[in-house]
N, C-alpha and C. Protein backbone atom coordinates (compact mmCIF):
# COMPACT_ATOMS: atom_id res chain seq x y z
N UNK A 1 0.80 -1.20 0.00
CA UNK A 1 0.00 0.00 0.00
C UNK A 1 0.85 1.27 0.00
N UNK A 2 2.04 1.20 0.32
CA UNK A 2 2.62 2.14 0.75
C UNK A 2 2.86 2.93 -0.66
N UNK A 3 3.50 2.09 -1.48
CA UNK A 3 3.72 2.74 -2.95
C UNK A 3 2.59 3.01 -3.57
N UNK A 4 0.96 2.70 -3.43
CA UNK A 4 -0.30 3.17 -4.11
C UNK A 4 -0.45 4.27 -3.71
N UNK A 5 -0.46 4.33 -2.46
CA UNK A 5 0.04 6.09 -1.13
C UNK A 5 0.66 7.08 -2.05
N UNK A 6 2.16 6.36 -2.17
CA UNK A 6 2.93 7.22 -2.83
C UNK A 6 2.30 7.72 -4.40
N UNK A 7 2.39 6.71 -5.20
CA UNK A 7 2.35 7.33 -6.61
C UNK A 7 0.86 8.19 -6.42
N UNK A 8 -0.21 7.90 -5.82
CA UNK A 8 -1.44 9.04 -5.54
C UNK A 8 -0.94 10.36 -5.57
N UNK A 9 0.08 10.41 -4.83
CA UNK A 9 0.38 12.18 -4.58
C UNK A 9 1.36 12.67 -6.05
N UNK A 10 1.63 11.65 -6.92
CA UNK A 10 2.15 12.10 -8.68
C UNK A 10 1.30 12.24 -9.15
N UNK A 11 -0.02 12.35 -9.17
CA UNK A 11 -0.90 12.31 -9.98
C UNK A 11 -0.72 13.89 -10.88
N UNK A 12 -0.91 14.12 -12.11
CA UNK A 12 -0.85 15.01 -13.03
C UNK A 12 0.59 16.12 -12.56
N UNK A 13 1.56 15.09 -12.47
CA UNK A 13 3.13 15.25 -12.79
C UNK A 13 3.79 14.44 -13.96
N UNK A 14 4.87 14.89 -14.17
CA UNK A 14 5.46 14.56 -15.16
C UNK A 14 6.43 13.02 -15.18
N UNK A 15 5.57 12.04 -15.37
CA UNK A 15 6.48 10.81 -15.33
C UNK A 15 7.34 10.28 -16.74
N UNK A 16 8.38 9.64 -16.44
CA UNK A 16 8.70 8.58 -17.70
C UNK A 16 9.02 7.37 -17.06
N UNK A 17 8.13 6.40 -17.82
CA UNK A 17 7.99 5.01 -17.05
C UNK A 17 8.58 4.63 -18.13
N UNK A 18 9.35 3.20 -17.69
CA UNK A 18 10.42 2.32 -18.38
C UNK A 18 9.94 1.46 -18.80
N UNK A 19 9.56 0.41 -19.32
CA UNK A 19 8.90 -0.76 -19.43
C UNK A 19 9.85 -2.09 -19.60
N UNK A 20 9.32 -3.30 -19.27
CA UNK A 20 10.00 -4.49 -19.17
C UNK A 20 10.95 -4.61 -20.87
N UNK A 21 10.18 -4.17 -21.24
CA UNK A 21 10.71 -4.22 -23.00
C UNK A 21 11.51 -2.98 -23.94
N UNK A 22 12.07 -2.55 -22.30
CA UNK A 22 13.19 -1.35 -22.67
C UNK A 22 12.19 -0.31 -23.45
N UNK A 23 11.09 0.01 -23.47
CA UNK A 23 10.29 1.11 -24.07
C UNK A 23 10.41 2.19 -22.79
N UNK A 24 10.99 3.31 -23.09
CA UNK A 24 10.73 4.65 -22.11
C UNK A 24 9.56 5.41 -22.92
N UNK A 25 8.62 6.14 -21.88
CA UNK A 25 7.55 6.62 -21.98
C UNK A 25 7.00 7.43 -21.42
N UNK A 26 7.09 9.20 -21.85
CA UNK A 26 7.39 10.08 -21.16
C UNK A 26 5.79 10.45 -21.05
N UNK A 27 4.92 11.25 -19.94
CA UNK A 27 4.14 11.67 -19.94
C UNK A 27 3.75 12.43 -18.55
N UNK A 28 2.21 12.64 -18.58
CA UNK A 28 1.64 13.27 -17.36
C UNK A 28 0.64 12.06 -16.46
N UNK A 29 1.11 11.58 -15.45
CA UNK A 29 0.26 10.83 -14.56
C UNK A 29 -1.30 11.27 -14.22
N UNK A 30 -2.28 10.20 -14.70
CA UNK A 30 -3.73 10.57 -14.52
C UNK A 30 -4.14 9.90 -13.34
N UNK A 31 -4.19 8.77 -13.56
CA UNK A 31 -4.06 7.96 -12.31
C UNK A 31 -3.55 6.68 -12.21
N UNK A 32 -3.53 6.15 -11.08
CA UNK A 32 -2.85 4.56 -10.57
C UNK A 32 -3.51 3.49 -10.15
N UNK A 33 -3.81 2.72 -9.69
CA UNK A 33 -4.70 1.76 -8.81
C UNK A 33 -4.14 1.02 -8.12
N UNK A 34 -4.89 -0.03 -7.16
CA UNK A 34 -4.38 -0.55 -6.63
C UNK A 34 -3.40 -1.66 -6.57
N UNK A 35 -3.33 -1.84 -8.30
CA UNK A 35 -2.09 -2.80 -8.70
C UNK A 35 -0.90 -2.23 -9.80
N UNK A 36 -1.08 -0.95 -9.02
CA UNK A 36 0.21 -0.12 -9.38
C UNK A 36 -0.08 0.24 -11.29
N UNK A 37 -1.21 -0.11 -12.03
CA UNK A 37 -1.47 0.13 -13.08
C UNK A 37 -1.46 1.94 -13.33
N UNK A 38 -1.39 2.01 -14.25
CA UNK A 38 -0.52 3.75 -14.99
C UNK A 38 -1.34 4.11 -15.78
N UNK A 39 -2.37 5.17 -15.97
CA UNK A 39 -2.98 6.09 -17.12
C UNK A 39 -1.95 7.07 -17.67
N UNK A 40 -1.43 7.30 -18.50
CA UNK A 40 -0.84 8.81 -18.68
C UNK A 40 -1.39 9.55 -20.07
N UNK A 41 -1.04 10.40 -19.90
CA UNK A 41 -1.43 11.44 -21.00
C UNK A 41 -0.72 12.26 -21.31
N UNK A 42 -0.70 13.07 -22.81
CA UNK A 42 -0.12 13.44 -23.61
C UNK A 42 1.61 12.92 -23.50
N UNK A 43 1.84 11.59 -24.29
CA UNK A 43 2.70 11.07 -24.03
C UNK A 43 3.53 10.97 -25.29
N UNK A 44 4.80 10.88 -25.19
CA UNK A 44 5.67 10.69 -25.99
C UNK A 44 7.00 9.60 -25.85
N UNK A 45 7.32 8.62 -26.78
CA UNK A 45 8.67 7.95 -26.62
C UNK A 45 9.90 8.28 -26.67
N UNK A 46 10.31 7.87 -25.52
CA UNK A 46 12.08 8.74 -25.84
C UNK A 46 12.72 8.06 -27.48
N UNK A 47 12.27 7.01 -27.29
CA UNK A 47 13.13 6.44 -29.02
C UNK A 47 12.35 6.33 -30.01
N UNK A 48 11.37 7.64 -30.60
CA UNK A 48 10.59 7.52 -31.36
C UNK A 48 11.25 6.69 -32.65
N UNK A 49 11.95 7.08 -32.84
CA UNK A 49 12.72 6.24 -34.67
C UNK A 49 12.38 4.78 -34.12
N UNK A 50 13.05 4.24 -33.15
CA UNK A 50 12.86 2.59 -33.11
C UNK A 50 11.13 2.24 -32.83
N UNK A 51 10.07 3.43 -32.43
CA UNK A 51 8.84 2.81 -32.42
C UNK A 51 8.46 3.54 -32.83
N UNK A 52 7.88 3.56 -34.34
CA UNK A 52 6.99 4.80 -34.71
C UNK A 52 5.75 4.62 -34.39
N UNK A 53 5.34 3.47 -34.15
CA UNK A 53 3.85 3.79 -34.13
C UNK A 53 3.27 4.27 -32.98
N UNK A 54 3.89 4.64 -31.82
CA UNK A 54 3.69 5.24 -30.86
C UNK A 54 3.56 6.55 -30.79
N UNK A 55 4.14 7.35 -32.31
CA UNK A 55 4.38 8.72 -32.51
C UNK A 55 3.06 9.19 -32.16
N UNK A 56 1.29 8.56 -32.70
CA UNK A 56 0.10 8.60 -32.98
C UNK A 56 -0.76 8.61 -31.50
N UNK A 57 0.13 8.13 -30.57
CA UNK A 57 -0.57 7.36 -29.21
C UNK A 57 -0.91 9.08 -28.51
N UNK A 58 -2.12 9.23 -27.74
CA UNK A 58 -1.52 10.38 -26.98
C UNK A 58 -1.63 10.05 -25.49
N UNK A 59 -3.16 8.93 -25.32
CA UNK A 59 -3.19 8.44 -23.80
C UNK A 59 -2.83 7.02 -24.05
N UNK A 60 -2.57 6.37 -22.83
CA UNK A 60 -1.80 4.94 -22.37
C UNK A 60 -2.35 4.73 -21.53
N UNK A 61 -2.51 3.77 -21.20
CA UNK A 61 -2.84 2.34 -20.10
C UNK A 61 -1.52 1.87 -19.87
N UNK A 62 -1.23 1.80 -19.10
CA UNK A 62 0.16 0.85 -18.60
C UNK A 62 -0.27 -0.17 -17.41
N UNK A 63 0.11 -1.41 -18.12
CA UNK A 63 -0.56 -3.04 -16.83
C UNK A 63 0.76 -2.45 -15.74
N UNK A 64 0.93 -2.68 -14.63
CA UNK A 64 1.81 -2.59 -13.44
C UNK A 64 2.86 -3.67 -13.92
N UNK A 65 2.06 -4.78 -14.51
CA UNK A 65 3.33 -5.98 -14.34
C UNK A 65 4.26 -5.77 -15.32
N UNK A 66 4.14 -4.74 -16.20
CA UNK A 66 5.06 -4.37 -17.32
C UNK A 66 6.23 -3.79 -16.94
N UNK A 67 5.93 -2.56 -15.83
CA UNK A 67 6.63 -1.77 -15.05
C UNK A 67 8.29 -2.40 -14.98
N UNK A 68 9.22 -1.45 -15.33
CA UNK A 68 10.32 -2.02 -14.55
C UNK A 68 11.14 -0.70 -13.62
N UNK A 69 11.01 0.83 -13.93
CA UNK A 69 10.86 1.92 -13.54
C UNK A 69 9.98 2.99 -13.53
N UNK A 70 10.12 3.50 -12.58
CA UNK A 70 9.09 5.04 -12.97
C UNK A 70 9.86 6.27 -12.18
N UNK A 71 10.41 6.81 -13.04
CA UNK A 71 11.43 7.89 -13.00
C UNK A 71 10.84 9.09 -12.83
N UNK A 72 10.75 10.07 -11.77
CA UNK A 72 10.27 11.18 -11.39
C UNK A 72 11.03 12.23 -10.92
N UNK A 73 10.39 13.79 -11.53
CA UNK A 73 11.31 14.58 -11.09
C UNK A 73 11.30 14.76 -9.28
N UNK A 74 12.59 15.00 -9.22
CA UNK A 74 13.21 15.34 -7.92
C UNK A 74 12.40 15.89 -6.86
N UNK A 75 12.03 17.08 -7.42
CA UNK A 75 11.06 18.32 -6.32
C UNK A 75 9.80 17.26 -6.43
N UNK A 76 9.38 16.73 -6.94
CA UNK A 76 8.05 16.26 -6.72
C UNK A 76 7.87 15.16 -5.96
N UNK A 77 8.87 14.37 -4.58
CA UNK A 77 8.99 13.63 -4.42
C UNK A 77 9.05 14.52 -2.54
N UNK A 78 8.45 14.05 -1.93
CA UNK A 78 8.13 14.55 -0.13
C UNK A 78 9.08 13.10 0.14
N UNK A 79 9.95 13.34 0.67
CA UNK A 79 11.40 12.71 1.37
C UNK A 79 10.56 12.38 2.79
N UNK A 80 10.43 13.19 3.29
CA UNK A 80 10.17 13.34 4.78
C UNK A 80 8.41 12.45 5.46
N UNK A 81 7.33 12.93 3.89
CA UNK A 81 6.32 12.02 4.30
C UNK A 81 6.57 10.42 3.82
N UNK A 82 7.68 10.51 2.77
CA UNK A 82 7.88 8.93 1.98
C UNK A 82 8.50 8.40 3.96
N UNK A 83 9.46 8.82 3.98
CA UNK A 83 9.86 8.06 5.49
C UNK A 83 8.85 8.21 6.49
N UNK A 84 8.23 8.96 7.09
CA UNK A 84 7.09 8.80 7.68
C UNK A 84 5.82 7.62 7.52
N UNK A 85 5.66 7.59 5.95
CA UNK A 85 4.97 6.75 5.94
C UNK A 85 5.60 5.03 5.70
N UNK A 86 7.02 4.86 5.39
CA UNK A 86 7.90 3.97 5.40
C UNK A 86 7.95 3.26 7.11
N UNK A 87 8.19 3.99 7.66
CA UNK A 87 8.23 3.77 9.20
C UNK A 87 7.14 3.19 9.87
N UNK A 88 5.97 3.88 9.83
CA UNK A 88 4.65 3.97 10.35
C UNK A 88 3.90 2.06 9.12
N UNK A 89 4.36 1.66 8.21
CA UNK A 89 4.43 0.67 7.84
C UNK A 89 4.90 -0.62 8.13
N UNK A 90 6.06 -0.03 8.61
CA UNK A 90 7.45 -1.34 9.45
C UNK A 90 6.84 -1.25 10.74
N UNK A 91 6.06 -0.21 11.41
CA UNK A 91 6.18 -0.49 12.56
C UNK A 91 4.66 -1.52 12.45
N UNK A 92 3.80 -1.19 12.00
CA UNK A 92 2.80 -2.31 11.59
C UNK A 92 2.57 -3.29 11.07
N UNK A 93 3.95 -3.79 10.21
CA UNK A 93 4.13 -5.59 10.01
C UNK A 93 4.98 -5.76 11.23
N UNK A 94 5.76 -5.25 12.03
CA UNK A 94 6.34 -5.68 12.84
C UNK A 94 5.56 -6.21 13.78
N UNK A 95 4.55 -5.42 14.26
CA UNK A 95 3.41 -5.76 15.00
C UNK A 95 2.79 -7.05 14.80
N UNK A 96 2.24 -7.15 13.19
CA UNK A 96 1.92 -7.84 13.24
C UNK A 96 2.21 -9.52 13.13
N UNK A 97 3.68 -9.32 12.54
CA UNK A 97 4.37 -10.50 13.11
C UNK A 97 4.50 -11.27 13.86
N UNK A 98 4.05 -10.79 15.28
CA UNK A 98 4.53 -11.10 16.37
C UNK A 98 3.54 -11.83 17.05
């Protein structure tokens, strides 16, 4: 849950997701779900020459299980609530471990 948490607060930022099949795929995050699946919009390929037919695409569906990165700018990333909510996670499987 922690990463559905997270990518919620990218929503209509600027992602480029990687895919299992070496495809990079630059766009704006619409939304996510709960199995880490990707809407984006107005999107473009970093290697248009090797895929043209993507030149045509403007929204995407991305399955989660394709995923192999999702590369985000810097400033758009809360350090301080990602560990907060990292912590407040560990301390609740720990719990429940036990």
């Amino acid at each position: 849950m922690l990463f559905f948490s997270f990518f919620k607060t990218l929503v209509d930022q600027e992602v480029t997701v990687e895919l299992k099949n070496d495809i990079e795929i630059k766009g704006t995050l619409k939304s996510v779900d709960q199995f880490l699946n990707l809407k984006l919009d107005n999107i473009s390929c970093a290697n248009e020459s090797k895929y043209p037919h993507l030149k045509s695409v403007k929204n995407l569906f991305i399955r989660g299980s394709t995923v192999r990165y999702v590369h985000m700018n810097a400033n758009s990333v809360d350090c301080t609530l990602l560990q907060d909510a990292s912590r407040r996670e560990a301390m609740v499987q720990a719990q429940t471990s036990k």
